[in-house]
PDB file of N, CA and C in Angstrom:
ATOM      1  N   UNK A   1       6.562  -7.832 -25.714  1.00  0.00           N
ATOM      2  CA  UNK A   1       7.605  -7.061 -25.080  1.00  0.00           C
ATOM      3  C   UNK A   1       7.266  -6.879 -23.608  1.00  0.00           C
ATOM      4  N   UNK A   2       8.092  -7.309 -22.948  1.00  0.00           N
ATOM      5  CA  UNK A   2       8.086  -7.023 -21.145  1.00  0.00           C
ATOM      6  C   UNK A   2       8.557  -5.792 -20.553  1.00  0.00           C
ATOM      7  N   UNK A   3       7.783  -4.951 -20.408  1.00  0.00           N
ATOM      8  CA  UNK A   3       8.064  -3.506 -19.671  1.00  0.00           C
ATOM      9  C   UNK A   3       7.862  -3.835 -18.424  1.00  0.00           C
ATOM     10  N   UNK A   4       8.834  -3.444 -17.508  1.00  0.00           N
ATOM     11  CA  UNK A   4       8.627  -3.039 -15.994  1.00  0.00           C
ATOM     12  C   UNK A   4       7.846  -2.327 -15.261  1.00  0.00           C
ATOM     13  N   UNK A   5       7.153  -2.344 -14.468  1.00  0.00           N
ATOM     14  CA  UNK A   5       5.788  -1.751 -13.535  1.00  0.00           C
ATOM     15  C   UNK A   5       6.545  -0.281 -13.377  1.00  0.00           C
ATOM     16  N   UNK A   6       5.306   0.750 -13.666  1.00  0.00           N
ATOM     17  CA  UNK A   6       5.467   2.061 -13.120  1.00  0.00           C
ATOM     18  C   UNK A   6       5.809   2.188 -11.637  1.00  0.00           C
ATOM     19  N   UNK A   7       6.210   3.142 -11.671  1.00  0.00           N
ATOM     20  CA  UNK A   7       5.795   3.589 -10.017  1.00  0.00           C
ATOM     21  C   UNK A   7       4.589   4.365  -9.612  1.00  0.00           C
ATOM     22  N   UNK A   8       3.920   3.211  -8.407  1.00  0.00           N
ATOM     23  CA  UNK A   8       2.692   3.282  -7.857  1.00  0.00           C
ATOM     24  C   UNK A   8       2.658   3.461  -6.481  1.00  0.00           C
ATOM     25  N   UNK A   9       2.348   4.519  -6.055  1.00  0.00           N
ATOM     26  CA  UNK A   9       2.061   5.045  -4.875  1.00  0.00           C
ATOM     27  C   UNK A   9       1.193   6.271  -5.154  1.00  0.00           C
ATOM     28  N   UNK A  10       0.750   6.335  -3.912  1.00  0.00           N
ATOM     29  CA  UNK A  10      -0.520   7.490  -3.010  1.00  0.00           C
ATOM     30  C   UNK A  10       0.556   8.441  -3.097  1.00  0.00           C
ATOM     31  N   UNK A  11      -0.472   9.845  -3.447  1.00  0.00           N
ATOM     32  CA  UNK A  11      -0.212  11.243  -2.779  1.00  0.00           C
ATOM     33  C   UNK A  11      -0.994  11.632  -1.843  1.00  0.00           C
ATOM     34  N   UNK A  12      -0.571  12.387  -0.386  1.00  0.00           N
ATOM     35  CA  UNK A  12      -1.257  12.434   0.798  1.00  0.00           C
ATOM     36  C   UNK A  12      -1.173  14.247   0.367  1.00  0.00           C
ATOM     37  N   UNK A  13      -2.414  14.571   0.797  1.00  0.00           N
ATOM     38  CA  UNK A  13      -2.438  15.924   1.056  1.00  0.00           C
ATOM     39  C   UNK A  13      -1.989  16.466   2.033  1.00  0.00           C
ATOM     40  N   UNK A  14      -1.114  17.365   2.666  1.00  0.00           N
ATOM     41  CA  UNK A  14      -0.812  17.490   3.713  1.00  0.00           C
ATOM     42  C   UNK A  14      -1.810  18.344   4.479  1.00  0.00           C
ATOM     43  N   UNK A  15      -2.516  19.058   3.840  1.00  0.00           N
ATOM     44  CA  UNK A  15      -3.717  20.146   4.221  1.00  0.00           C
ATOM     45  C   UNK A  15      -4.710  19.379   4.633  1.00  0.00           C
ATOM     46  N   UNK A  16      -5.123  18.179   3.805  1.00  0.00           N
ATOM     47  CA  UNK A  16      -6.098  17.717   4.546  1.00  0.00           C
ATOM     48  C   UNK A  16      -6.206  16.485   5.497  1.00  0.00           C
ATOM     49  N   UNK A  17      -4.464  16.363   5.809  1.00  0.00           N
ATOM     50  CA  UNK A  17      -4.998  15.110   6.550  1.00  0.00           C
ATOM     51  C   UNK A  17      -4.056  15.382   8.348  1.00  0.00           C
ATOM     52  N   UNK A  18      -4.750  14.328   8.653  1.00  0.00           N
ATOM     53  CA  UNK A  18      -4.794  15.307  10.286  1.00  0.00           C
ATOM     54  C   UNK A  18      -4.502  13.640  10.764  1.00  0.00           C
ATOM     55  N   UNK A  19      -3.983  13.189  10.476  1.00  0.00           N
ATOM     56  CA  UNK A  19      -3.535  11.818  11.162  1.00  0.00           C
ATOM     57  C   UNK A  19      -4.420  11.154  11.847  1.00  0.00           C
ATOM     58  N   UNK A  20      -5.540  11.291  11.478  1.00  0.00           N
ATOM     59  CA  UNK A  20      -6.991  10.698  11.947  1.00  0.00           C
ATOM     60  C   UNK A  20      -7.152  11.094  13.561  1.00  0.00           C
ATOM     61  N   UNK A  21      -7.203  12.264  13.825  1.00  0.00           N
ATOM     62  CA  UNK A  21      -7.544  12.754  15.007  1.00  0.00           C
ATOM     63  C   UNK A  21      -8.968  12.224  15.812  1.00  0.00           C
ATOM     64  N   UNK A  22      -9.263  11.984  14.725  1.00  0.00           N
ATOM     65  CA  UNK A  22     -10.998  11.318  15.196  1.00  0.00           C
ATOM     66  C   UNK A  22     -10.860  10.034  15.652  1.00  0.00           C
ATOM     67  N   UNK A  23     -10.186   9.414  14.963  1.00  0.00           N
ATOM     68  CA  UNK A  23     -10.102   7.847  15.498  1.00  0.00           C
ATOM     69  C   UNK A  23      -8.550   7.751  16.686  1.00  0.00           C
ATOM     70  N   UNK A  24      -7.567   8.607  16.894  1.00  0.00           N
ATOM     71  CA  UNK A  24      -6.448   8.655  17.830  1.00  0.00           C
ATOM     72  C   UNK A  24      -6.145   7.761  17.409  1.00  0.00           C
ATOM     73  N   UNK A  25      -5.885   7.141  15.692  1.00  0.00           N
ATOM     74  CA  UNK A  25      -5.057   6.513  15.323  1.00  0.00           C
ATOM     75  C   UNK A  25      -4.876   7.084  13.841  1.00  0.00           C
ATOM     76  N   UNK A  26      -3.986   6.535  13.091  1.00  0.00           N
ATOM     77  CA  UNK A  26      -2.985   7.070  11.738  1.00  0.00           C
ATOM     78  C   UNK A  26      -3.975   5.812  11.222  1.00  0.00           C
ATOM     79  N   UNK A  27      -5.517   5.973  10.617  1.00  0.00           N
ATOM     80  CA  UNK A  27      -5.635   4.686   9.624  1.00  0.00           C
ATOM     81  C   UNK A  27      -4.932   4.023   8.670  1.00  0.00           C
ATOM     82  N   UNK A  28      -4.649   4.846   7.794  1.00  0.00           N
ATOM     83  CA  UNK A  28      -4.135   4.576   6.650  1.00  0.00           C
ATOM     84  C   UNK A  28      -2.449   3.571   6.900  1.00  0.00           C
ATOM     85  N   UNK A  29      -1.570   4.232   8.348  1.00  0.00           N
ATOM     86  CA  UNK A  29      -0.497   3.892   8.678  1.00  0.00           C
ATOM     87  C   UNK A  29      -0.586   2.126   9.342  1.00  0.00           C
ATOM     88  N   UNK A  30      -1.698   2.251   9.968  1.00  0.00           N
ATOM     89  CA  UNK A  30      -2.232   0.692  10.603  1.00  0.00           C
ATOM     90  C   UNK A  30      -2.481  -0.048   9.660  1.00  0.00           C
ATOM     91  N   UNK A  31      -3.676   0.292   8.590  1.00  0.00           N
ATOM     92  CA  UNK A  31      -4.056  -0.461   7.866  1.00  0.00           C
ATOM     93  C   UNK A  31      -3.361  -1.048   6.942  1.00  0.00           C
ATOM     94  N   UNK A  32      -1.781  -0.158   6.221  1.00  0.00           N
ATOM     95  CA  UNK A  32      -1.315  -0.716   5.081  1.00  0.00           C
ATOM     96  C   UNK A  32      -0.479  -1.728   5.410  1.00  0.00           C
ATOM     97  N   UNK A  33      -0.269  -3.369   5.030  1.00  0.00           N
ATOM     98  CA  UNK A  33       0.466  -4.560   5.320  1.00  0.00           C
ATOM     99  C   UNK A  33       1.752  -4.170   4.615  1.00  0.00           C
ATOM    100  N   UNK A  34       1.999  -3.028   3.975  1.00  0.00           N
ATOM    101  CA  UNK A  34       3.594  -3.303   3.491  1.00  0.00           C
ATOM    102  C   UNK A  34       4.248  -2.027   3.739  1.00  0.00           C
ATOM    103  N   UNK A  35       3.649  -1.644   4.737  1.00  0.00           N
ATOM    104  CA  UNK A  35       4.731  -0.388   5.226  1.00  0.00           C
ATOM    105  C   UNK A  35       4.926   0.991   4.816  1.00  0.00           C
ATOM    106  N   UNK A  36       3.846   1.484   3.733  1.00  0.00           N
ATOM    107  CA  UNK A  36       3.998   2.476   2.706  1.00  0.00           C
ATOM    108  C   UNK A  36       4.011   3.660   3.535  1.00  0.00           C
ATOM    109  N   UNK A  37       3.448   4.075   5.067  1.00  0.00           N
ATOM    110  CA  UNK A  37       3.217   5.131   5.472  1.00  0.00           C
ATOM    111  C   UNK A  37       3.944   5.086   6.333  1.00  0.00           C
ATOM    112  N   UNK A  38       4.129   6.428   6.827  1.00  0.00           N
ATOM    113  CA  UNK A  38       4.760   6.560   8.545  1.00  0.00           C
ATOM    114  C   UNK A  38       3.672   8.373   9.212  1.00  0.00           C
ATOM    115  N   UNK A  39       3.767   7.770  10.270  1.00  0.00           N
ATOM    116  CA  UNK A  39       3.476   9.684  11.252  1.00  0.00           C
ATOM    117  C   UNK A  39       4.739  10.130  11.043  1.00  0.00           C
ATOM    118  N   UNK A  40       4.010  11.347  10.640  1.00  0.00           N
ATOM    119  CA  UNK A  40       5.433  12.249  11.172  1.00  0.00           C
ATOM    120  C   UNK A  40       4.793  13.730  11.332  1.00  0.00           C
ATOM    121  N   UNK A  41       4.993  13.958  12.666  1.00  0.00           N
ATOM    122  CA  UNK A  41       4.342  15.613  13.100  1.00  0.00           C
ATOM    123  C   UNK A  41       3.149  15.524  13.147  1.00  0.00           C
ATOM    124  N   UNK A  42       2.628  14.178  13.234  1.00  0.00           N
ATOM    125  CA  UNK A  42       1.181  14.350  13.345  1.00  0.00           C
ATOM    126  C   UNK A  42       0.475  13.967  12.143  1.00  0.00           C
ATOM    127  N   UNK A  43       0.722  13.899  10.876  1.00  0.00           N
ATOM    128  CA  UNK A  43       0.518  13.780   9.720  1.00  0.00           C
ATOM    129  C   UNK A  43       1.208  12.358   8.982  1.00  0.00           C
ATOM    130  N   UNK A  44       0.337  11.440   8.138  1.00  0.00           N
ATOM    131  CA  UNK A  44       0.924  10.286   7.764  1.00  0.00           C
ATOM    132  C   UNK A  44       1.615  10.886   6.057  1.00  0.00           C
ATOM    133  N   UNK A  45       2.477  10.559   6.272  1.00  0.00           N
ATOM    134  CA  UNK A  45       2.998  10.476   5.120  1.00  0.00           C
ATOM    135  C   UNK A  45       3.814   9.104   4.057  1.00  0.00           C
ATOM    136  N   UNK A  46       4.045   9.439   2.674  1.00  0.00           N
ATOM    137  CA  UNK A  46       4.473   8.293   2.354  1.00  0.00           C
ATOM    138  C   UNK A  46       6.238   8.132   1.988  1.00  0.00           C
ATOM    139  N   UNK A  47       6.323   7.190   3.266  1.00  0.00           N
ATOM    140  CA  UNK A  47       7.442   6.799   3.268  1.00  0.00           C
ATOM    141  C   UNK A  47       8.378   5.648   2.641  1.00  0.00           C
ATOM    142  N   UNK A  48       7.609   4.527   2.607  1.00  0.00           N
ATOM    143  CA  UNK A  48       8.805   3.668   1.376  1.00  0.00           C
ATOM    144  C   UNK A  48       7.520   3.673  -0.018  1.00  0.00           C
ATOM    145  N   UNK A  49       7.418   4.440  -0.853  1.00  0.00           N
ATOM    146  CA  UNK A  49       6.983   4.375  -1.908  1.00  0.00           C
ATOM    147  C   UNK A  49       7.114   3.293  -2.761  1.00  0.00           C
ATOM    148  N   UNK A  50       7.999   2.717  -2.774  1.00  0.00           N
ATOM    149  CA  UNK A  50       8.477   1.406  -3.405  1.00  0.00           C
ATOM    150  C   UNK A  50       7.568   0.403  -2.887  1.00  0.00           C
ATOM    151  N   UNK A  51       7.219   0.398  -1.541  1.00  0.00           N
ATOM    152  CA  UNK A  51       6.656  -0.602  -1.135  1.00  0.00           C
ATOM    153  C   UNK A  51       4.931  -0.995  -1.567  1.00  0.00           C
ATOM    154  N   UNK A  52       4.648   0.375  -2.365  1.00  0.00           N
ATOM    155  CA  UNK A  52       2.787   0.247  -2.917  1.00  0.00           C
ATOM    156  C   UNK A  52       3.089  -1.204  -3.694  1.00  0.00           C
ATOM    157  N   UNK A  53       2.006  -1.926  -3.630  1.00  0.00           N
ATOM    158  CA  UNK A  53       1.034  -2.941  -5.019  1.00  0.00           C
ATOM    159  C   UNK A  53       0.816  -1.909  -6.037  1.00  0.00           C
ATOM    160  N   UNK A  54       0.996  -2.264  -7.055  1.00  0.00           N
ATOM    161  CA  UNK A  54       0.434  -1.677  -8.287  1.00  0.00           C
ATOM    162  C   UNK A  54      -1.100  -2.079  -8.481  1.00  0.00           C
ATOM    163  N   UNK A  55      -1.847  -1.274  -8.349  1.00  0.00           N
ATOM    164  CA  UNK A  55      -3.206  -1.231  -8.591  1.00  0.00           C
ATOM    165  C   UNK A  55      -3.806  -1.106  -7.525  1.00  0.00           C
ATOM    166  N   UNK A  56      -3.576  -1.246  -5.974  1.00  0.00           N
ATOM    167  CA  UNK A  56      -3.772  -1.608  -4.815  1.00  0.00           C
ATOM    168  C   UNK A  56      -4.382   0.427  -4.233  1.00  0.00           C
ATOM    169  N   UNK A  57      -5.598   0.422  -3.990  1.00  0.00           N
ATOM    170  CA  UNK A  57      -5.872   1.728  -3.639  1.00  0.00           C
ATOM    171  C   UNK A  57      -6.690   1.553  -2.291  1.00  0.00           C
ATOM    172  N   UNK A  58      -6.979   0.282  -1.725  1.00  0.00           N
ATOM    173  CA  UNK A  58      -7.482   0.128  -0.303  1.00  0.00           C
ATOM    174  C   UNK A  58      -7.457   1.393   0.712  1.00  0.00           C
ATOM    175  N   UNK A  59      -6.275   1.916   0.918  1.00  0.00           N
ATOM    176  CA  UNK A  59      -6.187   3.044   1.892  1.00  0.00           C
ATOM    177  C   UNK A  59      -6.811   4.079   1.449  1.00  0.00           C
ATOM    178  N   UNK A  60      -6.935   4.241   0.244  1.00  0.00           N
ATOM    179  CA  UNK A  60      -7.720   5.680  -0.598  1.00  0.00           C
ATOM    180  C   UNK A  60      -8.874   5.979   0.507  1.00  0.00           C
ATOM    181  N   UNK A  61     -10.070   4.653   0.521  1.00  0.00           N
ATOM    182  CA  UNK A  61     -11.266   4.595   0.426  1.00  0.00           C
ATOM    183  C   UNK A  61     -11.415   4.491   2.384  1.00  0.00           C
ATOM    184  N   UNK A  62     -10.271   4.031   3.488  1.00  0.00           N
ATOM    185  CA  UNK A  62     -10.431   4.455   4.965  1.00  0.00           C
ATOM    186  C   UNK A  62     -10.142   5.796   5.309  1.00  0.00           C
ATOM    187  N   UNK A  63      -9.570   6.661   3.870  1.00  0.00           N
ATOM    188  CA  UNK A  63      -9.355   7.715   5.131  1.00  0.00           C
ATOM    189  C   UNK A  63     -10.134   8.786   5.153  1.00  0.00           C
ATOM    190  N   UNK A  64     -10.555   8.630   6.214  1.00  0.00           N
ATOM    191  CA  UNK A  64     -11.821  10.118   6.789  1.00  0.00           C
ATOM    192  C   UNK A  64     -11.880  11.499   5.207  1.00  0.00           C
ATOM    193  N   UNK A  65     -10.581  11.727   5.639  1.00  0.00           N
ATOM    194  CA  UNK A  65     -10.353  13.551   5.572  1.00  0.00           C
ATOM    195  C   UNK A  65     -10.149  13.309   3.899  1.00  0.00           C
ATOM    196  N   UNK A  66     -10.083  11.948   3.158  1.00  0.00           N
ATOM    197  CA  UNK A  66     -10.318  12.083   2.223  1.00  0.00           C
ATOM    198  C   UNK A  66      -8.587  12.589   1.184  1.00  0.00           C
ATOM    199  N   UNK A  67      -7.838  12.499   2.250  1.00  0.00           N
ATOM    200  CA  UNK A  67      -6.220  12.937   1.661  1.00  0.00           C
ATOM    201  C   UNK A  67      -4.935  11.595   1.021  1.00  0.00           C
ATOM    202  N   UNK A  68      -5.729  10.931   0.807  1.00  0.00           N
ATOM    203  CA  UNK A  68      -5.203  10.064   0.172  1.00  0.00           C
ATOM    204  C   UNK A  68      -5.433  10.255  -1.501  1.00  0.00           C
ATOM    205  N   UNK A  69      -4.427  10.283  -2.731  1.00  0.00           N
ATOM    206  CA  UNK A  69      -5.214  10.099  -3.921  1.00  0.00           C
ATOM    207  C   UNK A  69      -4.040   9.654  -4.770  1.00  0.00           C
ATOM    208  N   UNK A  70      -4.545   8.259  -5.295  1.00  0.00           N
ATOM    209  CA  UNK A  70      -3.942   7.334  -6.419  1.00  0.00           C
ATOM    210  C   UNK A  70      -4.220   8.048  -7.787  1.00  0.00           C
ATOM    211  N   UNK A  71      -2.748   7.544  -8.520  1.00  0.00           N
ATOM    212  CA  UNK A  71      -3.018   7.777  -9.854  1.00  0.00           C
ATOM    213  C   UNK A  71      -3.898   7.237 -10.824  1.00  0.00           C
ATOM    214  N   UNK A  72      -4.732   7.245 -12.000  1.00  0.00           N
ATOM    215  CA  UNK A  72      -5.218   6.730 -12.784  1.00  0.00           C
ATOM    216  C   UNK A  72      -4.076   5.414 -13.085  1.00  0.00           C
ATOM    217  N   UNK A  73      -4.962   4.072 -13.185  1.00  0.00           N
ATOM    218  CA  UNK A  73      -4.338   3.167 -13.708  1.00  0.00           C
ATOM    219  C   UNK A  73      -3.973   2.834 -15.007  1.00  0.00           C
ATOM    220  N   UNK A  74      -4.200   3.507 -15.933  1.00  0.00           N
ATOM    221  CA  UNK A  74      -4.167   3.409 -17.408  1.00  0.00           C
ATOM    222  C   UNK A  74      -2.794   4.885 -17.551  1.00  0.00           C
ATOM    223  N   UNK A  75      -2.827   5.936 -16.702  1.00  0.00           N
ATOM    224  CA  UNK A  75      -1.696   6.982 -16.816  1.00  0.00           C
ATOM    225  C   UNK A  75      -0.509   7.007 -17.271  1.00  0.00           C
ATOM    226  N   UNK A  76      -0.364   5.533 -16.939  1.00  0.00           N
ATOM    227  CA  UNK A  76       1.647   5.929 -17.003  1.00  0.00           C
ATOM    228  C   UNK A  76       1.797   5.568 -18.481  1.00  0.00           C
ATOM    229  N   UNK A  77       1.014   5.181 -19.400  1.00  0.00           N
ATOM    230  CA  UNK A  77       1.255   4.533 -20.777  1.00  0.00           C
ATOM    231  C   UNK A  77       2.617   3.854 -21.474  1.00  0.00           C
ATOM    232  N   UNK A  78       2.344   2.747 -20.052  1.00  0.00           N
ATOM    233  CA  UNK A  78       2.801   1.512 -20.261  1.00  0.00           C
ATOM    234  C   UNK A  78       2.248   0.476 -20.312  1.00  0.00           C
ATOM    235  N   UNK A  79       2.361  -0.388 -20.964  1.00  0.00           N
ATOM    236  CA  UNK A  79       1.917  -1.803 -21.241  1.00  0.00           C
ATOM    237  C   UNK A  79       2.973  -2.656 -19.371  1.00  0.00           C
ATOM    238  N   UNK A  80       1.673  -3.275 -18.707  1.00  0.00           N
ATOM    239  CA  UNK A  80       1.922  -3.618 -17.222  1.00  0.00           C
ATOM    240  C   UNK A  80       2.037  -5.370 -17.400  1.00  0.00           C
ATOM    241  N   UNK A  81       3.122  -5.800 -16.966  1.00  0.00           N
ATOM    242  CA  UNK A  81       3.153  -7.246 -17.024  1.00  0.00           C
ATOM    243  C   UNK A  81       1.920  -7.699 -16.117  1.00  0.00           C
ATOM    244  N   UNK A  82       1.194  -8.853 -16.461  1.00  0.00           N
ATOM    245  CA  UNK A  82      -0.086  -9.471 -15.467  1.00  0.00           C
ATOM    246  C   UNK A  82       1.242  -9.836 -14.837  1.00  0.00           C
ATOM    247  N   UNK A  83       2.712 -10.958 -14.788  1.00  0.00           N
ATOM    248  CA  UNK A  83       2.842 -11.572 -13.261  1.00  0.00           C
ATOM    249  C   UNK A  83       3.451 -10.929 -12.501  1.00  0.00           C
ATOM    250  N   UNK A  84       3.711  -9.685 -13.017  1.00  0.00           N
ATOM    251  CA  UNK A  84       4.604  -8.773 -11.741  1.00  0.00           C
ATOM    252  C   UNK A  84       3.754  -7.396 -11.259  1.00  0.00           C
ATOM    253  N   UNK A  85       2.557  -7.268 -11.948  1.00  0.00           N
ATOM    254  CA  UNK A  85       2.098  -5.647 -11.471  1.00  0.00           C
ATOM    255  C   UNK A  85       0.579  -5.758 -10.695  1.00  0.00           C
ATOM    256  N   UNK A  86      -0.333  -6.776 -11.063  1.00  0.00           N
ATOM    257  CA  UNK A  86      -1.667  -7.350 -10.335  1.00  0.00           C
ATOM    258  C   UNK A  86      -1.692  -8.319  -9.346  1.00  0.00           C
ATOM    259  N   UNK A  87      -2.527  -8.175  -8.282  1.00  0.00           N
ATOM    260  CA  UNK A  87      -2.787  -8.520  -7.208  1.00  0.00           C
ATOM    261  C   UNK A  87      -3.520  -9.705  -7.092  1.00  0.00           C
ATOM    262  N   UNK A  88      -2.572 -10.170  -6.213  1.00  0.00           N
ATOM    263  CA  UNK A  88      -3.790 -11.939  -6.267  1.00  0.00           C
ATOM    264  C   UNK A  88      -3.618 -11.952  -4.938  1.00  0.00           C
ATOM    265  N   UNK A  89      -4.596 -12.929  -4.673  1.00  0.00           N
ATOM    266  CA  UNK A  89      -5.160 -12.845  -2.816  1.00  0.00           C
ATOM    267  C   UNK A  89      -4.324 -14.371  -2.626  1.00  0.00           C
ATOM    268  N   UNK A  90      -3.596 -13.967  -1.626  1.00  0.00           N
ATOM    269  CA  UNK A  90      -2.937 -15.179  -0.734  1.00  0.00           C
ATOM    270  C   UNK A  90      -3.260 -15.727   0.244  1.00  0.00           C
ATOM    271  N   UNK A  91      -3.177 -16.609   0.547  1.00  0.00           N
ATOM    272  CA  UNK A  91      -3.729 -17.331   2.856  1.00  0.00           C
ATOM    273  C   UNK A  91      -2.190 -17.563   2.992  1.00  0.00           C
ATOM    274  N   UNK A  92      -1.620 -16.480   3.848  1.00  0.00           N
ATOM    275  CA  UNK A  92      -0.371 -16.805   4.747  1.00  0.00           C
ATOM    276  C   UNK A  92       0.125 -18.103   5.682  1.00  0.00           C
ATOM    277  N   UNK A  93       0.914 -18.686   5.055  1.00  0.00           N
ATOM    278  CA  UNK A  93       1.278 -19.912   5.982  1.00  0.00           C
ATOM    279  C   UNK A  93       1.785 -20.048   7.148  1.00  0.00           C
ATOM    280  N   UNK A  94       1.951 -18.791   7.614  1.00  0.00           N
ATOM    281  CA  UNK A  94       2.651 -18.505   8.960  1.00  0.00           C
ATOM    282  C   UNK A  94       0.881 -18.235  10.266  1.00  0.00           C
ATOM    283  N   UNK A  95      -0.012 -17.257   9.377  1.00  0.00           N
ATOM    284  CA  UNK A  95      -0.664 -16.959  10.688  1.00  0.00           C
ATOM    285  C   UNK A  95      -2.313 -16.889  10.046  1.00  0.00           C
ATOM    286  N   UNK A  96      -2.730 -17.298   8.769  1.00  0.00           N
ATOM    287  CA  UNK A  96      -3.304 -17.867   8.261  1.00  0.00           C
ATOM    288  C   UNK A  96      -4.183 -16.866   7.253  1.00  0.00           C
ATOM    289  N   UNK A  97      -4.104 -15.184   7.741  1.00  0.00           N
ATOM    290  CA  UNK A  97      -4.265 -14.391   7.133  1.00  0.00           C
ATOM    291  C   UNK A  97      -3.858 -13.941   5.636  1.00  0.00           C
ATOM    292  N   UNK A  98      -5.310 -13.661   4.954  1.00  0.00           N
ATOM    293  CA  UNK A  98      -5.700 -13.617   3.743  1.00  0.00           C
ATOM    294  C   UNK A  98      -5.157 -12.304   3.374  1.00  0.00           C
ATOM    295  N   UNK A  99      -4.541 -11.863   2.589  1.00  0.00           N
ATOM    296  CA  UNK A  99      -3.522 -10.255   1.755  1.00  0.00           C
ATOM    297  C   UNK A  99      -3.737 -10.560   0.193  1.00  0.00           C
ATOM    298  N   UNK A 100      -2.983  -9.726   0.216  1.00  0.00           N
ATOM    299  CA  UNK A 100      -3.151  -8.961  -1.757  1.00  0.00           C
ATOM    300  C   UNK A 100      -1.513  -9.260  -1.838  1.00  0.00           C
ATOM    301  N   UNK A 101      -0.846  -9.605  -3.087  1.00  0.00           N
ATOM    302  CA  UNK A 101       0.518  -9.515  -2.675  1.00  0.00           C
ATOM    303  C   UNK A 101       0.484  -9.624  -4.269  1.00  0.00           C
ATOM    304  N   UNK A 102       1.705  -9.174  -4.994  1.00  0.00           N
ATOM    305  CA  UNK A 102       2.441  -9.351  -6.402  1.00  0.00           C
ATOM    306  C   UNK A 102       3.447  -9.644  -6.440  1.00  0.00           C
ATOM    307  N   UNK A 103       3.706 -10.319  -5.778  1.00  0.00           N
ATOM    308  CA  UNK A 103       5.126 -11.288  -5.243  1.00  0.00           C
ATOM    309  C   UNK A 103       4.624 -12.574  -5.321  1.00  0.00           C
ATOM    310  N   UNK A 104       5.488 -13.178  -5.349  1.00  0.00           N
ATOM    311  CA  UNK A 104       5.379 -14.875  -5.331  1.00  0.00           C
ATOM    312  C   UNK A 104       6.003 -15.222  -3.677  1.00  0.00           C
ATOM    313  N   UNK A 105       4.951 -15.768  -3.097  1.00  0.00           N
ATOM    314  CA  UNK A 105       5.101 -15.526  -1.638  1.00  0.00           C
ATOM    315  C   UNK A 105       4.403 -15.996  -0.567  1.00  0.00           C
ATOM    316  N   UNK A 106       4.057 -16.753   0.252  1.00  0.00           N
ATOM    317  CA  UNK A 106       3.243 -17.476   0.828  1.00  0.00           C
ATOM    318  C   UNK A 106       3.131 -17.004   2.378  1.00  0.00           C
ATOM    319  N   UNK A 107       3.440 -15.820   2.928  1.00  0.00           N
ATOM    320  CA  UNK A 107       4.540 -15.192   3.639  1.00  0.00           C
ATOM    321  C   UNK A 107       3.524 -13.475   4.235  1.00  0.00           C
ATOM    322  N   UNK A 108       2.604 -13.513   4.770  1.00  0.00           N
ATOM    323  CA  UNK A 108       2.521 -12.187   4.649  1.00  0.00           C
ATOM    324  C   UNK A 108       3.714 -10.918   5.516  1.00  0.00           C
ATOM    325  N   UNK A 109       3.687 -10.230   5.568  1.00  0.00           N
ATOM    326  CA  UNK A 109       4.355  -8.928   5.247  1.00  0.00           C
ATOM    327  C   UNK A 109       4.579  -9.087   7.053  1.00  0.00           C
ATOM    328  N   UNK A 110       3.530  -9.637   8.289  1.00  0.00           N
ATOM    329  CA  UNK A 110       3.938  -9.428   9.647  1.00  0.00           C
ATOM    330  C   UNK A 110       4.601 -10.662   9.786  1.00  0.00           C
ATOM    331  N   UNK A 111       4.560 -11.648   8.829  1.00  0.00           N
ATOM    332  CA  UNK A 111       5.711 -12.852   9.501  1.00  0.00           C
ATOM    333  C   UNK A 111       6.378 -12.997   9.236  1.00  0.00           C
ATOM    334  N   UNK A 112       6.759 -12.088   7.476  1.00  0.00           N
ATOM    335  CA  UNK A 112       7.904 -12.038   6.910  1.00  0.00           C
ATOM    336  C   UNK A 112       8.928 -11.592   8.119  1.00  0.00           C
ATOM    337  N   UNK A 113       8.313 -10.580   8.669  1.00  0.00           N
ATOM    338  CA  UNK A 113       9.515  -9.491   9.373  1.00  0.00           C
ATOM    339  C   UNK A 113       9.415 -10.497  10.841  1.00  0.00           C
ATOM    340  N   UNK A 114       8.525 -10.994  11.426  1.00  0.00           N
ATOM    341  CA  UNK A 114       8.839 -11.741  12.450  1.00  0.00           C
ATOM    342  C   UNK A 114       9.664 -13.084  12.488  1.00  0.00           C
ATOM    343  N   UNK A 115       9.718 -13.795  10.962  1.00  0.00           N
ATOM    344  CA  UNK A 115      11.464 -14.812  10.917  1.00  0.00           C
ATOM    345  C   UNK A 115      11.979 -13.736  10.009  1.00  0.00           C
ATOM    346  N   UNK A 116      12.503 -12.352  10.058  1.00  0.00           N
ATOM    347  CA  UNK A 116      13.672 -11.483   9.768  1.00  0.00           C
ATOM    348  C   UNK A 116      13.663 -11.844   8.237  1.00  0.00           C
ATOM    349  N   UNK A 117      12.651 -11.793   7.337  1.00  0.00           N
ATOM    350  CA  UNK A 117      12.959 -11.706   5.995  1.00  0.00           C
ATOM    351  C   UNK A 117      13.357 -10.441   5.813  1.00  0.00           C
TER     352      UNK A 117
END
């Protein structure tokens, strides 16, 4: 039986995160390739939720203040399709850079949007 992927995204603390004041940059907002965060007031928050990898917790583990936190992967007690919910490493044909993607896609996420996918 084929069940559809939970929804997977980060909860940001708002108490503890300070938009990386230390580094005068939003890590978590730079670092993610598919857009999941934005600043706002100073504070990153998550803005296209849709856009997380399922299983994908990379940003958890850059941010300082520690305000990032993923759900348990076993939580949602669903049975997770392997070709639509796990991460396989791609080399982008546009700019040669290596990503995580669960898409079928050859394409990363800055050249998609630079030929207007």
């Amino acid at each position: 039986m084929n069940k559809v992927c939970a929804t997977w995204y980060p909860t940001i603390f708002p108490e503890k995160c300070d938009g990386c004041s230390r580094f005068n940059e939003p890590r978590c907002v730079k670092f993610c390739p598919h857009g999941v965060y934005s600043l706002i007031n100073g504070k990153a928050v998550v803005a296209n939720p849709q856009n997380c990898i399922y299983g994908c917790t990379a940003c958890e583990s850059i941010c300082p203040k520690k305000a990032i936190l993923f759900p348990q992967r076993g939580s949602f007690g669903q049975t997770f399709r392997r070709d639509k919910c796990l991460l396989k490493r791609v080399k982008c044909e546009g700019c040669g850079k290596i990503f995580l993607t669960n898409e079928d896609t050859n394409l990363c996420l800055d050249c998609k949007k630079k030929l207007g996918y």
